[in-house]
N, C-alpha and C. Protein backbone atom coordinates (compact mmCIF):
# COMPACT_ATOMS: atom_id res chain seq x y z
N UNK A 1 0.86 -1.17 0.00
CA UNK A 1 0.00 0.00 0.00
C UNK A 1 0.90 1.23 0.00
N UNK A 2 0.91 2.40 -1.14
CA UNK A 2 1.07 3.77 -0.89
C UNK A 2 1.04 4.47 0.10
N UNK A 3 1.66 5.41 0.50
CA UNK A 3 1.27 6.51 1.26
C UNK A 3 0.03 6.88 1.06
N UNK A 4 -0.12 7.32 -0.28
CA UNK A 4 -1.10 8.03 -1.15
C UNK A 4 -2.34 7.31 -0.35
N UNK A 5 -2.27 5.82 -1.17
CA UNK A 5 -3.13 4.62 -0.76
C UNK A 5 -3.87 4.37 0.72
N UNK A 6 -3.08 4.66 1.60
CA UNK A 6 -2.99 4.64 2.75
C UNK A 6 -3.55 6.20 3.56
N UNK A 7 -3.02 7.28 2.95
CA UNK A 7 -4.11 8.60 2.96
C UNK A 7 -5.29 8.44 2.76
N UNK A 8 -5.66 7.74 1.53
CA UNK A 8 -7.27 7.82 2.00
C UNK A 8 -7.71 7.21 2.96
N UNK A 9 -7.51 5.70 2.99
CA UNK A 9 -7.69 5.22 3.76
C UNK A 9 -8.20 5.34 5.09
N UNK A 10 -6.99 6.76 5.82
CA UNK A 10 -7.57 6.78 7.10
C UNK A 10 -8.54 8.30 6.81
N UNK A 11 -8.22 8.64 5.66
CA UNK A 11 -9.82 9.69 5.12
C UNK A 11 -10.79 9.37 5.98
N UNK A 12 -11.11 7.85 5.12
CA UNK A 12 -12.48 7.18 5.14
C UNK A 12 -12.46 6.56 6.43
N UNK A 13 -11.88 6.13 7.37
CA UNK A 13 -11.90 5.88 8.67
C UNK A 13 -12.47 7.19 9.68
N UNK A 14 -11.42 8.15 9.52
CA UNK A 14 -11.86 9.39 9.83
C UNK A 14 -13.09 10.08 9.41
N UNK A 15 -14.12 9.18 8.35
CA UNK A 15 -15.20 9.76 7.83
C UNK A 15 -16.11 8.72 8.36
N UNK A 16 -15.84 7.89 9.40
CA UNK A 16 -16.74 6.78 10.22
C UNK A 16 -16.77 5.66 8.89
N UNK A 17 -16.02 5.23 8.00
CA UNK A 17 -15.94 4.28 6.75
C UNK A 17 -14.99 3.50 7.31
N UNK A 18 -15.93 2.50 8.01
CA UNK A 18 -15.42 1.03 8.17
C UNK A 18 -14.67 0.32 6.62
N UNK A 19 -14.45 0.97 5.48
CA UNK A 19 -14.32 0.42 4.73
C UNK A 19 -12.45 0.83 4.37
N UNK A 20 -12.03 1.75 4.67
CA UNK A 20 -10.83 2.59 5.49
C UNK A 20 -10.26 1.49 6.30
N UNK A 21 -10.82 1.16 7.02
CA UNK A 21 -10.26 0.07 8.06
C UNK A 21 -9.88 -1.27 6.94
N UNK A 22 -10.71 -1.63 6.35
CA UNK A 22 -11.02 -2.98 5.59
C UNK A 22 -9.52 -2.73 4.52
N UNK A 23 -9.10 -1.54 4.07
CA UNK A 23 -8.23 -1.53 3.02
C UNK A 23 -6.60 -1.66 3.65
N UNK A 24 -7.15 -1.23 4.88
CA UNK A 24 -5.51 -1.28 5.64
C UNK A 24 -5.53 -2.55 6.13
N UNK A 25 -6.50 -3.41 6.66
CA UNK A 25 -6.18 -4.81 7.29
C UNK A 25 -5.71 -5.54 6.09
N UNK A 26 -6.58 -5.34 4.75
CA UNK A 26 -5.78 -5.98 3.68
C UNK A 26 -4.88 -6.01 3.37
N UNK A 27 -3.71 -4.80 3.72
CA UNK A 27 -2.51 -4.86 3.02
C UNK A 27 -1.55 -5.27 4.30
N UNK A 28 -2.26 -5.09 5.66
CA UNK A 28 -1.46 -4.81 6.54
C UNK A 28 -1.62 -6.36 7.58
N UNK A 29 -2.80 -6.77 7.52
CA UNK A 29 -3.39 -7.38 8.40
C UNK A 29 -2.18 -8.69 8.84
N UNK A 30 -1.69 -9.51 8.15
CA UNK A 30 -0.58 -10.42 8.14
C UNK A 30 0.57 -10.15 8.31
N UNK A 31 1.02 -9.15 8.08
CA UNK A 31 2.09 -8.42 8.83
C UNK A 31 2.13 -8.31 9.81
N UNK A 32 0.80 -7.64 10.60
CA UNK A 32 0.96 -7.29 11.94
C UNK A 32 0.76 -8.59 12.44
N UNK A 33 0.40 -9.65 12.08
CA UNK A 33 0.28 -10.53 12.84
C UNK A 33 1.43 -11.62 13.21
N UNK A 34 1.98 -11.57 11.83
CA UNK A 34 3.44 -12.05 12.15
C UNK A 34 4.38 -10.92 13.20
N UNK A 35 4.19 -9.96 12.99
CA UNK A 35 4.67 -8.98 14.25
C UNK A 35 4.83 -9.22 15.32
N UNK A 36 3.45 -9.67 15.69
CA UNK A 36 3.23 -10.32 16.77
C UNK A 36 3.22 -10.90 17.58
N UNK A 37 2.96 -12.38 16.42
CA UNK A 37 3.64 -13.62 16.61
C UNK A 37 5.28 -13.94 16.71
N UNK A 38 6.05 -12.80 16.09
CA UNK A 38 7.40 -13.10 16.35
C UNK A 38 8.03 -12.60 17.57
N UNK A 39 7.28 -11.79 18.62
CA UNK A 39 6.87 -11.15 19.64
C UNK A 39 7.00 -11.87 20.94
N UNK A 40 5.72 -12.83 20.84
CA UNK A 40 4.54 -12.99 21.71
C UNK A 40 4.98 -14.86 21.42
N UNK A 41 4.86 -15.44 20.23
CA UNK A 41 5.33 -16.61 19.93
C UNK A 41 4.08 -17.57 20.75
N UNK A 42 2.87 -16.73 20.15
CA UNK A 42 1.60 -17.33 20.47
C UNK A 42 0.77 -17.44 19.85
N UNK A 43 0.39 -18.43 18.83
CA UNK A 43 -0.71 -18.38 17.98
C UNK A 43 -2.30 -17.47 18.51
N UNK A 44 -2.66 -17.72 19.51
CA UNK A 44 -4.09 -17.48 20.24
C UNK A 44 -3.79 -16.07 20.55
N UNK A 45 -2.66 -15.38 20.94
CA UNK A 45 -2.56 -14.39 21.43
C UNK A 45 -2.36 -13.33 20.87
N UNK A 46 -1.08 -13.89 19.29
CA UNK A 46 -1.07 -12.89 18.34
C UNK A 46 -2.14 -12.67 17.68
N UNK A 47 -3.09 -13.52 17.35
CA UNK A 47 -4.64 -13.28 16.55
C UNK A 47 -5.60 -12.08 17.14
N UNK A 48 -5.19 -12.44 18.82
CA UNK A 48 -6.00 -11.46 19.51
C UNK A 48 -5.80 -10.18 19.74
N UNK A 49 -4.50 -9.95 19.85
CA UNK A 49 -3.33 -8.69 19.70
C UNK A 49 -3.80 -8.00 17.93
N UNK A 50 -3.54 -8.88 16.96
CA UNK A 50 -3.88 -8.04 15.72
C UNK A 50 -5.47 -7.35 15.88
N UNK A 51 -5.83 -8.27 16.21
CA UNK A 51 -7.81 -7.41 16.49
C UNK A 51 -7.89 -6.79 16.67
N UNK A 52 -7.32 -6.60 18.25
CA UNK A 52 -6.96 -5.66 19.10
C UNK A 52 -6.30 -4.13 18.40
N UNK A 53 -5.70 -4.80 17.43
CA UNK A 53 -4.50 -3.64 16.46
C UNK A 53 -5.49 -2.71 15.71
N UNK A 54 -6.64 -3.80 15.23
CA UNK A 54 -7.10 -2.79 14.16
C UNK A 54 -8.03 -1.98 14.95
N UNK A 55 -8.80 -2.43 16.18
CA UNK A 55 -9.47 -1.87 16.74
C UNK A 55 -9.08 -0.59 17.86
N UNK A 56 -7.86 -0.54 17.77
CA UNK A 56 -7.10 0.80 18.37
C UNK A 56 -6.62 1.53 16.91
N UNK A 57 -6.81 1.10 15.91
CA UNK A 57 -5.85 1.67 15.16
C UNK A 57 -7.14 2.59 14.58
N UNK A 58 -8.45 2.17 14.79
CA UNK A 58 -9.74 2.69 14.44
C UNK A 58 -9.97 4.10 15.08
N UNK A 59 -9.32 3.67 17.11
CA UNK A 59 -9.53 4.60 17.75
C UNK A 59 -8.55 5.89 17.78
N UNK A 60 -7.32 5.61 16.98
CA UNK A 60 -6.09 6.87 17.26
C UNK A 60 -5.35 7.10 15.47
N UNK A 61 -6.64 6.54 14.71
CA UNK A 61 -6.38 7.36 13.51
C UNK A 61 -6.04 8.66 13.35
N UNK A 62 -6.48 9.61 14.57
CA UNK A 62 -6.65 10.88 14.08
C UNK A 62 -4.82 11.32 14.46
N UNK A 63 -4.45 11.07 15.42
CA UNK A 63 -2.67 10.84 15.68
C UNK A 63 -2.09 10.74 14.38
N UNK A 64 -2.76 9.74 13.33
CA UNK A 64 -1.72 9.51 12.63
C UNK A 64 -1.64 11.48 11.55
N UNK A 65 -0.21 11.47 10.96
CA UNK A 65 -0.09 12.35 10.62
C UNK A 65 0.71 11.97 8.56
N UNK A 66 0.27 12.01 8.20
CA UNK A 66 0.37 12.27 6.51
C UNK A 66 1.77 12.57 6.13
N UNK A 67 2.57 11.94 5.56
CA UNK A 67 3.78 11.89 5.43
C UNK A 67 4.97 11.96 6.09
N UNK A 68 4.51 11.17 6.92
CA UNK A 68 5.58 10.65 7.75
C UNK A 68 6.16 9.08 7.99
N UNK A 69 5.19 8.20 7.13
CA UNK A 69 5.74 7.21 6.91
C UNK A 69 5.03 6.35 8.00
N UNK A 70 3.39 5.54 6.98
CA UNK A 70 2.81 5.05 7.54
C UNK A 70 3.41 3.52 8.20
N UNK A 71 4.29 3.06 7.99
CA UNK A 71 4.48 1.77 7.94
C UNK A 71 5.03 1.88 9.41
N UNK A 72 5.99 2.86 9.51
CA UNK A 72 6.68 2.93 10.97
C UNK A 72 5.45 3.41 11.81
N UNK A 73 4.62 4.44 11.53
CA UNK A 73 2.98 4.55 12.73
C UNK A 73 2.83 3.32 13.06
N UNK A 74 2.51 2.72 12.07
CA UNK A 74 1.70 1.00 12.28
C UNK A 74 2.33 0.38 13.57
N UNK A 75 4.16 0.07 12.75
CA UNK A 75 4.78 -0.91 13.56
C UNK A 75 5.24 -0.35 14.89
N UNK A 76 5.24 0.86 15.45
CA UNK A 76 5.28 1.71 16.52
C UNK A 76 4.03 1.52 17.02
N UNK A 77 3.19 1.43 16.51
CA UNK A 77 1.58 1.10 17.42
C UNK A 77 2.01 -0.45 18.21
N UNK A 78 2.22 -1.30 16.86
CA UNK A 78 1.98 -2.82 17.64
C UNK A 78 3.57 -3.48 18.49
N UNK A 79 4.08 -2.22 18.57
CA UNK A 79 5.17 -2.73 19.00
C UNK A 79 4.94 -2.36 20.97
N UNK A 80 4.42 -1.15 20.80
CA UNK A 80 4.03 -0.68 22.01
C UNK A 80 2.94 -1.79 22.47
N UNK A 81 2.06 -2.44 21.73
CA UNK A 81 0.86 -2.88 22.32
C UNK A 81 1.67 -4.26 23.07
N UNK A 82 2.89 -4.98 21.98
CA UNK A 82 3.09 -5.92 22.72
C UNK A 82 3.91 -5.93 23.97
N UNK A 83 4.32 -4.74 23.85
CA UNK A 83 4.96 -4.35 25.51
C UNK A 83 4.16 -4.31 26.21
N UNK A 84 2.71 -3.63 26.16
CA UNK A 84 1.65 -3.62 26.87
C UNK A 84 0.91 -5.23 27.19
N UNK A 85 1.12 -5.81 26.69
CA UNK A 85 0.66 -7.35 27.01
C UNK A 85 1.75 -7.52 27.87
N UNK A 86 3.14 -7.86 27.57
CA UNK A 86 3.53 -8.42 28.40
C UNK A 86 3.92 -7.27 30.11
N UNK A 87 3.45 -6.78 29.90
CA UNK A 87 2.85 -5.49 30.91
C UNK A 87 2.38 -5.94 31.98
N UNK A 88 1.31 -6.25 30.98
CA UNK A 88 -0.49 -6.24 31.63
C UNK A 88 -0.46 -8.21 32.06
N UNK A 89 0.21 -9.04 31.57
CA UNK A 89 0.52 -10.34 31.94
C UNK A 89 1.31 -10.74 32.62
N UNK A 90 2.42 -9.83 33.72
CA UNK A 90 3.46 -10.52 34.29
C UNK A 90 4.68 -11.20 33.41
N UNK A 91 4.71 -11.27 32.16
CA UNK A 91 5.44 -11.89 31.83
C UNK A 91 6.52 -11.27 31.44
N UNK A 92 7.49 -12.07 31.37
CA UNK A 92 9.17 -11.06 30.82
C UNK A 92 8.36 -11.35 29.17
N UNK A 93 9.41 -10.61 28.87
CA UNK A 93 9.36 -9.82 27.17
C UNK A 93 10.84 -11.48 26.88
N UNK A 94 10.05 -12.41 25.92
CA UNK A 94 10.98 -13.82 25.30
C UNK A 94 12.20 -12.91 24.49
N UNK A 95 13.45 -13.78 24.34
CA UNK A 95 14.16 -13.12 22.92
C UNK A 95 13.36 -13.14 21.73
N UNK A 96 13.06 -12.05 20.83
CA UNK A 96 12.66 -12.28 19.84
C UNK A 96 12.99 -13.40 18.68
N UNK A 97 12.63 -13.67 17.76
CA UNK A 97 13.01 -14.46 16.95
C UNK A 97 11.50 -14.39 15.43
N UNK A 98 12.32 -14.90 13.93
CA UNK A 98 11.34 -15.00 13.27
C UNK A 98 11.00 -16.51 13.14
N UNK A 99 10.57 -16.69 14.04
CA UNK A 99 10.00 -18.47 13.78
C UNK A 99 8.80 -18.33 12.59
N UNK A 100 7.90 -16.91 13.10
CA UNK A 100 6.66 -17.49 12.46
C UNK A 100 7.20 -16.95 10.71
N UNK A 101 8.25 -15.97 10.22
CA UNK A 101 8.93 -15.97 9.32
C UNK A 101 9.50 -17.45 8.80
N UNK A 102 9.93 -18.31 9.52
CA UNK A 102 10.42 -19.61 8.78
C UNK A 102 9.24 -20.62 8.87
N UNK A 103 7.94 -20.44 9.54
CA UNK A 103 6.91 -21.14 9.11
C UNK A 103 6.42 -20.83 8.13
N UNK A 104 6.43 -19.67 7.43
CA UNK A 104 5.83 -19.91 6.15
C UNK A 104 6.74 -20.55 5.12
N UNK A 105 8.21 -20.32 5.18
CA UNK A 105 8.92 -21.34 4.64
C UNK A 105 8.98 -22.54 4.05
N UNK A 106 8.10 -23.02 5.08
CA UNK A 106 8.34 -24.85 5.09
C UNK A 106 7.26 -25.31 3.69
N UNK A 107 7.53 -26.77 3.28
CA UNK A 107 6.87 -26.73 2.57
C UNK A 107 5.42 -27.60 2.82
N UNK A 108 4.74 -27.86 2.00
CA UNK A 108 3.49 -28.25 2.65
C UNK A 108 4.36 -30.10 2.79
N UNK A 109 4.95 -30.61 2.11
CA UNK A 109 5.41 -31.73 2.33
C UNK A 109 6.41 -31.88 3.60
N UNK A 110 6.72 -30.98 4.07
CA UNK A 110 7.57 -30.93 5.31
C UNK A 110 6.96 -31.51 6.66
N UNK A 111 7.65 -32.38 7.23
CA UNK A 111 6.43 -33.09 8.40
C UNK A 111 6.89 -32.58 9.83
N UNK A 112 6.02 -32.66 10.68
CA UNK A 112 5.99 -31.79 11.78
C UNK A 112 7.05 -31.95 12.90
N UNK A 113 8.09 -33.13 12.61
CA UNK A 113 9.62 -33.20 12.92
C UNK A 113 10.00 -32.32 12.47
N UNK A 114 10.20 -32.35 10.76
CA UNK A 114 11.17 -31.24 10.58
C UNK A 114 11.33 -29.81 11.36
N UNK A 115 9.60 -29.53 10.98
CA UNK A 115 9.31 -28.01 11.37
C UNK A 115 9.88 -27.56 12.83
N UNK A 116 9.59 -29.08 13.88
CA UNK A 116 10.07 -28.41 15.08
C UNK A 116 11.52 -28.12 15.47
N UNK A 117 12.51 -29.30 14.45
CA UNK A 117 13.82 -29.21 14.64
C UNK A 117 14.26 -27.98 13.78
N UNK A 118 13.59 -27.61 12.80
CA UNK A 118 14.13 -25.86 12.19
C UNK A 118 13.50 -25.31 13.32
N UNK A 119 12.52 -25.01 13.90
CA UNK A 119 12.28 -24.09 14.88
C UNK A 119 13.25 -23.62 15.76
N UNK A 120 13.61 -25.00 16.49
CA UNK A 120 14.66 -25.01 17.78
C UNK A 120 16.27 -24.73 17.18
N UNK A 121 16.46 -24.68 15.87
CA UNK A 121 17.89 -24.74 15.34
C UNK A 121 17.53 -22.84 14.82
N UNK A 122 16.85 -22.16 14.10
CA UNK A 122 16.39 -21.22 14.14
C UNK A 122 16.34 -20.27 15.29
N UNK A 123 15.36 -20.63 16.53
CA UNK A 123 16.01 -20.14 17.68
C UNK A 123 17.23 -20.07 18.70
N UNK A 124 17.91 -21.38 18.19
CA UNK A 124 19.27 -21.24 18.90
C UNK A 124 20.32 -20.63 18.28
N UNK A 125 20.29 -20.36 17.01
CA UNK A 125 20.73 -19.64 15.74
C UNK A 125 20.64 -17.89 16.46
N UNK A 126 19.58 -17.68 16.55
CA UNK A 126 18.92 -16.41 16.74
C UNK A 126 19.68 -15.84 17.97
N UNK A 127 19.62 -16.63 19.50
CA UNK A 127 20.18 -16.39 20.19
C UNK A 127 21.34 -15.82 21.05
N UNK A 128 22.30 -16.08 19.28
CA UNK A 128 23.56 -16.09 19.52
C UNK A 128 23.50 -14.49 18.98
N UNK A 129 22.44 -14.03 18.76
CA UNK A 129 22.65 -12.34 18.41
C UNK A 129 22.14 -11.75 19.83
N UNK A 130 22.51 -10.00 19.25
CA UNK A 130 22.34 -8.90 20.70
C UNK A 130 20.83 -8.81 20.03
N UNK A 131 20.12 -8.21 21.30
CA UNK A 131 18.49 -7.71 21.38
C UNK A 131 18.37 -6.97 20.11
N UNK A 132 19.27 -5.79 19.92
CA UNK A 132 18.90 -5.08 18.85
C UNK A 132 19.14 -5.78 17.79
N UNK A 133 20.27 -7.00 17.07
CA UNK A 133 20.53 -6.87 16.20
C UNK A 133 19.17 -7.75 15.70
N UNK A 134 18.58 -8.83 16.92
CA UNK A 134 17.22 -9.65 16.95
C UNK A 134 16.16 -8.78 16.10
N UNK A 135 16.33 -7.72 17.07
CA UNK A 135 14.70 -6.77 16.41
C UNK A 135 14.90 -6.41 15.10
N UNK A 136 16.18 -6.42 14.67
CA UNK A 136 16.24 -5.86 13.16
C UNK A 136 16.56 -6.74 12.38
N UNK A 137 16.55 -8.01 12.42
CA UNK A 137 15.90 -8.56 11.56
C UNK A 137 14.70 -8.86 11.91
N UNK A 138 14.42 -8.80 13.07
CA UNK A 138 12.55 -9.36 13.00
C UNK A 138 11.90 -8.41 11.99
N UNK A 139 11.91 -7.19 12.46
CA UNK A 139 11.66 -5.99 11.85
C UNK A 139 11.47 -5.93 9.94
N UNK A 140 13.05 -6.44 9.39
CA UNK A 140 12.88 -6.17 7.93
C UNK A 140 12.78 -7.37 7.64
N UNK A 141 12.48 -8.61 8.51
CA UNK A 141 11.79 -10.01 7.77
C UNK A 141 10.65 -10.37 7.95
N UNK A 142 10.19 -10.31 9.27
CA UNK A 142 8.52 -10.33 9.82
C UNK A 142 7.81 -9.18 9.21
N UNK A 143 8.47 -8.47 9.77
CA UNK A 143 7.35 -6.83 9.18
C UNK A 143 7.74 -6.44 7.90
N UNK A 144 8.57 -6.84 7.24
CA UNK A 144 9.05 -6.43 5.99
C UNK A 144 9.26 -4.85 5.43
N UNK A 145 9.87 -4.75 6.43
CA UNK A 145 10.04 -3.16 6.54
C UNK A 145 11.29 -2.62 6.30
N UNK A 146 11.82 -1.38 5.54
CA UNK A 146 12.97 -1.28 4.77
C UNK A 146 13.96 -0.84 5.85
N UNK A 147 15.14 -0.86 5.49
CA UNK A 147 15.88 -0.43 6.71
C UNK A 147 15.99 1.03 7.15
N UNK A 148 14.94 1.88 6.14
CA UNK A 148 15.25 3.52 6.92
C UNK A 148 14.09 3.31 7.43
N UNK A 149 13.28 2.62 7.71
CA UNK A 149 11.36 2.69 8.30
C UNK A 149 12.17 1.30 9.62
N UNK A 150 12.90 0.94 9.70
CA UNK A 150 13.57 0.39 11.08
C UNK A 150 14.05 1.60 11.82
N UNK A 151 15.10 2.24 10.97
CA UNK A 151 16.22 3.31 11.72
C UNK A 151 15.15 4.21 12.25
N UNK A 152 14.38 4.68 11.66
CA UNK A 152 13.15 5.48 12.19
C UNK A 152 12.34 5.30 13.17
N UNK A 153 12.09 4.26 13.24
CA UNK A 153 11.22 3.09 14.57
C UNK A 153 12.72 3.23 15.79
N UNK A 154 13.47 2.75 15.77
CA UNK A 154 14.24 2.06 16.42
C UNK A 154 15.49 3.58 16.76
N UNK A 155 15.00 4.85 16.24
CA UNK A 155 15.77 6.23 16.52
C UNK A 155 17.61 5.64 16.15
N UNK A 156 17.72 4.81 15.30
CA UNK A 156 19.34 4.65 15.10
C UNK A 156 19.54 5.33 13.90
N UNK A 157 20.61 5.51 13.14
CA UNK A 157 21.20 6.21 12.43
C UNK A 157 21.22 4.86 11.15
N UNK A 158 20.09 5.49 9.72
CA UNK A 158 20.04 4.17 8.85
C UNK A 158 21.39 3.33 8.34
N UNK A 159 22.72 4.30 8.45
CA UNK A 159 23.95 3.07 8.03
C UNK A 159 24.18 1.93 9.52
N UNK A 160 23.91 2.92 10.41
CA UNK A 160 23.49 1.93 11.49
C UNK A 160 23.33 0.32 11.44
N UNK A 161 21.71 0.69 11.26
CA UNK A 161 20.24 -0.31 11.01
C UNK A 161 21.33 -0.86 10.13
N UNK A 162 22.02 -0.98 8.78
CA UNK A 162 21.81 -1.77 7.49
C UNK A 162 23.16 -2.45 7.93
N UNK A 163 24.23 -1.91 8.54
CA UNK A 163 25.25 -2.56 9.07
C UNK A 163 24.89 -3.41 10.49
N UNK A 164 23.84 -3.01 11.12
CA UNK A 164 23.79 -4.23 12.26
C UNK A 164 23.21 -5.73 11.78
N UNK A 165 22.40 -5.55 10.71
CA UNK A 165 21.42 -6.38 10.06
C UNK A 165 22.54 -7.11 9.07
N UNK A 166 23.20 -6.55 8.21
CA UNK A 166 24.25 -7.66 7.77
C UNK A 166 24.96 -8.35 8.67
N UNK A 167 25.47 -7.38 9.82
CA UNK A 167 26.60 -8.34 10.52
C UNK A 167 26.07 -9.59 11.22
N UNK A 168 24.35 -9.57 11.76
CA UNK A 168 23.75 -10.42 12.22
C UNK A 168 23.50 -11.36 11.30
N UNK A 169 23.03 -11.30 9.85
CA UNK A 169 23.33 -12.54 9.10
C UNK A 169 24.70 -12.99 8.70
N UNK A 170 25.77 -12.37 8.84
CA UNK A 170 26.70 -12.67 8.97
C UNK A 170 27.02 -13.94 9.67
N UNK A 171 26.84 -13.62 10.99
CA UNK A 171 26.88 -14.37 12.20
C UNK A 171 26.42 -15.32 12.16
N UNK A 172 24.90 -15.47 11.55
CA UNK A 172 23.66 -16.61 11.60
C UNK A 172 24.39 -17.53 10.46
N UNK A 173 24.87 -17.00 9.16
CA UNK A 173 25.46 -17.41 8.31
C UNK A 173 26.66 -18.63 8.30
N UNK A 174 27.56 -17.93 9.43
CA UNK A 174 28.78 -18.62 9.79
C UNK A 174 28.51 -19.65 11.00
N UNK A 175 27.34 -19.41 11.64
CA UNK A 175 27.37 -20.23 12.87
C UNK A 175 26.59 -21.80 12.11
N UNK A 176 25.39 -21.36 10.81
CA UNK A 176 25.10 -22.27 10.46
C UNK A 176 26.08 -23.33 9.50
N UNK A 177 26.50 -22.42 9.12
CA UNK A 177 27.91 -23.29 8.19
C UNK A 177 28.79 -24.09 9.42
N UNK A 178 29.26 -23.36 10.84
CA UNK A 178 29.96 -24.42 10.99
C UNK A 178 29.38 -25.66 12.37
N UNK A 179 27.91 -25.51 11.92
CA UNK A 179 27.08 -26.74 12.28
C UNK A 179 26.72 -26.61 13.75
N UNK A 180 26.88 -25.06 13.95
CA UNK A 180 26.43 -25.11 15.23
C UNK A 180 24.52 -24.82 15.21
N UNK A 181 24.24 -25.43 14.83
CA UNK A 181 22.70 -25.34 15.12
C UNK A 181 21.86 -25.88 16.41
N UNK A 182 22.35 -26.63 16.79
CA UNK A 182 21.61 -27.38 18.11
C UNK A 182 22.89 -27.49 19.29
């Protein structure tokens, strides 16, 4: 979705047009939910969290502001919300990771061994990075978000963002080559 695209959009939200809402869950709706899910690492919870997304995102349309780069509003909304869960639940905040990024991966012939041993080799992979360098790839693989709409989210400097994000596949790169996966 456009800026442009995305201007009307919250037009028609802002004009009580549930149909405003309907054009942004379309482009957006699976995103945020993998967001979520790479988050939260809860099927039941991220579903409920995206709902939740569009139904605040209904209530603080008028916040948003017109060229400033809707994608970072979005992922600044649901990034706060999942701090707010694990808030509002007692729970520590997990290392991030894109698991639900390598579930769409798999193929439909892939059997539910495999999937769990990429999971656990994926997350122990993941591990071996710092918090930030985690969020940035969650960021431009889950959310699919470019690396100046990270640097922007995340207040770093974009050669920053694009040099932490190589050096972390770097890392993931070399650790998988020399078979440290499990």
């Amino acid at each position: 979705m456009t800026d442009a695209e995305f201007d009307i959009a919250v037009k028609k939200i802002r004009n009580g047009d549930k149909n405003g809402l309907r054009m942004i869950y379309d482009a957006y709706g699976d995103r945020i939910y993998r967001l979520f899910f790479s988050k939260i690492r809860n099927h039941q919870d991220a579903e409920d969290l995206t709902s939740d997304f569009f139904l605040k995102l209904w209530e603080c349309v008028s916040s948003y502001q017109p060229g400033r780069g809707h994608k970072c509003w979005l992922t600044t909304i649901a990034r706060n919300m999942a701090v707010d869960y694990f808030r509002k639940s007692g729970r520590e905040t997990p290392v991030e990771d894109v698991e639900a990024v390598n579930e769409a991966a798999f193929t439909e012939h892939t059997t539910a061994e495999d999937q769990t041993i990429n999971k656990i080799q994926t997350s122990h992979l993941l591990s071996s990075l710092s918090e930030e360098e985690q969020e940035i790839v969650q960021l431009h693989i889950a959310a699919e978000l470019t690396f100046r709409e990270i640097a922007v989210i995340l207040k770093r400097p974009l050669g920053t963002v694009a040099w932490k994000y190589r050096n972390a596949i770097g890392k993931l790169q070399k650790l998988a080559k020399e078979g440290q996966l499990i």
